[in-house]
N, C-alpha and C. Protein backbone atom coordinates (compact mmCIF):
# COMPACT_ATOMS: atom_id res chain seq x y z
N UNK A 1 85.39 135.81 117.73
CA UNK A 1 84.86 137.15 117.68
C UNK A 1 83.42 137.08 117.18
N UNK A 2 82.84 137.49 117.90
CA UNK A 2 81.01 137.37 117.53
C UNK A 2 80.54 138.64 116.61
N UNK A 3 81.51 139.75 116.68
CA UNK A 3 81.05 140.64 115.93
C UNK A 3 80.86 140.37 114.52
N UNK A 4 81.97 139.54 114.08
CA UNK A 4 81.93 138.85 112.74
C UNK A 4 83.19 140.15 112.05
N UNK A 5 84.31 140.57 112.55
CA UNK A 5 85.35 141.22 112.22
C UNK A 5 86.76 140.62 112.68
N UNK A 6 87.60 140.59 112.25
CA UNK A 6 88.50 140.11 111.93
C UNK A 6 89.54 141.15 113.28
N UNK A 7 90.19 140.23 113.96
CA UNK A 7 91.53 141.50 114.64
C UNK A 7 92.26 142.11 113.66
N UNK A 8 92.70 143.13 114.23
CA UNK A 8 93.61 143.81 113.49
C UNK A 8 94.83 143.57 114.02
N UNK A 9 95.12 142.87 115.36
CA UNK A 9 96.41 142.15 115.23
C UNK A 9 96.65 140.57 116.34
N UNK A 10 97.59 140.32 115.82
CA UNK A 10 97.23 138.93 116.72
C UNK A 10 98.61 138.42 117.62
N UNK A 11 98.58 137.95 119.11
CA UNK A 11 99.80 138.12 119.61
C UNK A 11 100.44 136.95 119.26
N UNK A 12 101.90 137.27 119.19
CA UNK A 12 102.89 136.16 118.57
C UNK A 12 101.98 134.49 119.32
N UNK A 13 101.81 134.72 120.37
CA UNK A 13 102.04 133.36 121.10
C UNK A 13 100.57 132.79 120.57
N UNK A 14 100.14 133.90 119.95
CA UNK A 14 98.74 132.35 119.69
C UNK A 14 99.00 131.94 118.03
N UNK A 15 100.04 132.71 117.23
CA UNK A 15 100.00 132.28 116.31
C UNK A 15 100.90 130.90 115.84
N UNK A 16 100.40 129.90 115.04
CA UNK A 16 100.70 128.50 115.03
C UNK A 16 102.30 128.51 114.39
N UNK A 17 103.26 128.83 114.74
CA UNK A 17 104.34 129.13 113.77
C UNK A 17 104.99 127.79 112.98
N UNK A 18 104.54 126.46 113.63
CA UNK A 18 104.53 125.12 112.27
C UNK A 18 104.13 125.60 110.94
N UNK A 19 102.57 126.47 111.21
CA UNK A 19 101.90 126.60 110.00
C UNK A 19 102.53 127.66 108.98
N UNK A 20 103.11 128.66 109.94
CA UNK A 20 103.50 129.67 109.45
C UNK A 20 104.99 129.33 108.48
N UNK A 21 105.93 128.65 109.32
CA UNK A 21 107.06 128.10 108.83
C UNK A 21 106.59 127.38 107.54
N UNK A 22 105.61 126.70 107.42
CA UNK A 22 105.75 125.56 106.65
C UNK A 22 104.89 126.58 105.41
N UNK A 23 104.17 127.76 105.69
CA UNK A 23 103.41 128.64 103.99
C UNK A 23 104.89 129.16 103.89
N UNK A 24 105.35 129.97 104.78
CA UNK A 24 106.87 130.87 103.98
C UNK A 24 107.77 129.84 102.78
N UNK A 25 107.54 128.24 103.70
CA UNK A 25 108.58 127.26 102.68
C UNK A 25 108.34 127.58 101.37
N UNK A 26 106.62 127.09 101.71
CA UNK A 26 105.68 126.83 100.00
C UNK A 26 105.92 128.01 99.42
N UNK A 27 105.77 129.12 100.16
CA UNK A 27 105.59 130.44 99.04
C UNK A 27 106.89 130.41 98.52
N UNK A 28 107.74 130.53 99.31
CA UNK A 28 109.27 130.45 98.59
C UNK A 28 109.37 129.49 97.60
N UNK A 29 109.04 128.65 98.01
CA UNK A 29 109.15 127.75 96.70
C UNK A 29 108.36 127.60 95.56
N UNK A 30 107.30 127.95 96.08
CA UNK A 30 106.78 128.28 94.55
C UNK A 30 107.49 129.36 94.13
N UNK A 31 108.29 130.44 94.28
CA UNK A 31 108.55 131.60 92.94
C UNK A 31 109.96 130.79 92.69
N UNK A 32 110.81 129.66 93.33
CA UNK A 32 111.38 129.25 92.93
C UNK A 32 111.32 128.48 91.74
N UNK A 33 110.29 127.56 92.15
CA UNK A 33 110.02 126.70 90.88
C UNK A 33 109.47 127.29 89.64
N UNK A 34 108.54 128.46 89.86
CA UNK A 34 107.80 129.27 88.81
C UNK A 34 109.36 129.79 88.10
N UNK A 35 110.41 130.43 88.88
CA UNK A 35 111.49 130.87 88.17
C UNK A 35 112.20 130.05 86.99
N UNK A 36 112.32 128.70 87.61
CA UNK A 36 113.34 127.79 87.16
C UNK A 36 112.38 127.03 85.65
N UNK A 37 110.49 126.99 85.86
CA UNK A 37 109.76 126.99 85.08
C UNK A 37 109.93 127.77 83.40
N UNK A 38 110.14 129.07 84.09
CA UNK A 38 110.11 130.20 83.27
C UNK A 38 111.30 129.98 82.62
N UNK A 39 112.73 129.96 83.05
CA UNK A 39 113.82 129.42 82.18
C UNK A 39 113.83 128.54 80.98
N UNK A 40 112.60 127.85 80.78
CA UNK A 40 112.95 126.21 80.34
C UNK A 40 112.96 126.57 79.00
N UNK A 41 112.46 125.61 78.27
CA UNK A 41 112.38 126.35 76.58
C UNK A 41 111.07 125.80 76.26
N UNK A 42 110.74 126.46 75.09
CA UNK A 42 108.79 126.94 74.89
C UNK A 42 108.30 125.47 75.36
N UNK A 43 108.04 124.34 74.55
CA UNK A 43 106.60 123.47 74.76
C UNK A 43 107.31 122.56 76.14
N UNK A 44 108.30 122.61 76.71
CA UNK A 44 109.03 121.90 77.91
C UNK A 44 108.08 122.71 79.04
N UNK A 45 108.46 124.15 78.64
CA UNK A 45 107.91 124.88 79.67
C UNK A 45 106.70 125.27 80.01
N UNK A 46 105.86 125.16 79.07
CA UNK A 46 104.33 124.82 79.14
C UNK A 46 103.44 123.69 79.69
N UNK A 47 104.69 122.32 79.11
CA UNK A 47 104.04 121.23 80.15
C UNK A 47 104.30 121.19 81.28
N UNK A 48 105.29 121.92 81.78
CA UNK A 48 106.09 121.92 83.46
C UNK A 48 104.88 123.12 83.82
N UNK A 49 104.92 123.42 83.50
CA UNK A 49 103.51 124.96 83.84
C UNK A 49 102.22 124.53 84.32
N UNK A 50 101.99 123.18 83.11
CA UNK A 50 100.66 122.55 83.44
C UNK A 50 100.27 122.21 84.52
N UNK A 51 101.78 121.14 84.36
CA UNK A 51 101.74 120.22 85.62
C UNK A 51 102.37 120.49 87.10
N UNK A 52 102.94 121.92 87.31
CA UNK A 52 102.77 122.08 88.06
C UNK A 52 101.91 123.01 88.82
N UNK A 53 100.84 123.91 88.51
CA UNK A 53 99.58 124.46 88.47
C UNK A 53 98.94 123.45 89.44
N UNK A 54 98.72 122.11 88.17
CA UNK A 54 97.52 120.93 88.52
C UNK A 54 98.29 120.60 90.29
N UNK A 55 99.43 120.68 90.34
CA UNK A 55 100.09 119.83 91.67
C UNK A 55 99.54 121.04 92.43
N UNK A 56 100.37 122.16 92.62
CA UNK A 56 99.97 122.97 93.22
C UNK A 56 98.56 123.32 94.05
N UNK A 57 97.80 123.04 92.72
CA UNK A 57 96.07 123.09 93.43
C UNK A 57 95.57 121.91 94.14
N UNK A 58 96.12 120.96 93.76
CA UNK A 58 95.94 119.33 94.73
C UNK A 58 96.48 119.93 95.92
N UNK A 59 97.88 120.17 96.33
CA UNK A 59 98.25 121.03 97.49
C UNK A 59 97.66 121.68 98.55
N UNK A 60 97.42 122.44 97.38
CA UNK A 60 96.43 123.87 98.49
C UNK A 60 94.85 123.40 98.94
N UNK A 61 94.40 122.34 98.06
CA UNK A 61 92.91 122.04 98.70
C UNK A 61 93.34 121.28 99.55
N UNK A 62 94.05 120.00 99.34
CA UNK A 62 94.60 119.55 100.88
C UNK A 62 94.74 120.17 102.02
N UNK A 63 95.99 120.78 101.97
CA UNK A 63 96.02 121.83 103.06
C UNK A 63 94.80 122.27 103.68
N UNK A 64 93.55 122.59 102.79
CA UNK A 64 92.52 123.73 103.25
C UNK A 64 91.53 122.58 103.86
N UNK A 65 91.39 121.42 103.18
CA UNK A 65 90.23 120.59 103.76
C UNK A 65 90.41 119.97 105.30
């Protein structure tokens, strides 16, 4: 699009549904793990917090680069 605007909708068949399948996993799973995080008990659950944040963002720049 040269206008430099974004569609407002996009037809099923051009969208990549590997990619799509594979963010629904991640998102799901992250509020999973954030859940099971949140359960833990105080300084357990702070280092599981840390370290999974730090993973998380290794993740997502992958993905993006």
């Amino acid at each position: 699009m040269s206008d430099g605007f974004e569609p407002t909708s996009v037809r099923l068949r051009d969208v990549p549904i590997g990619r799509e399948v594979t963010n629904g996993v991640l998102s799901l799973g992250f509020y999973v793990v954030c859940g099971v995080i949140g359960l833990l008990p105080g300084s357990l659950r702070n280092r599981a917090a840390d370290a999974f944040v730090t993973w998380s963002e290794s993740v997502d720049e992958q993905r993006h680069s």
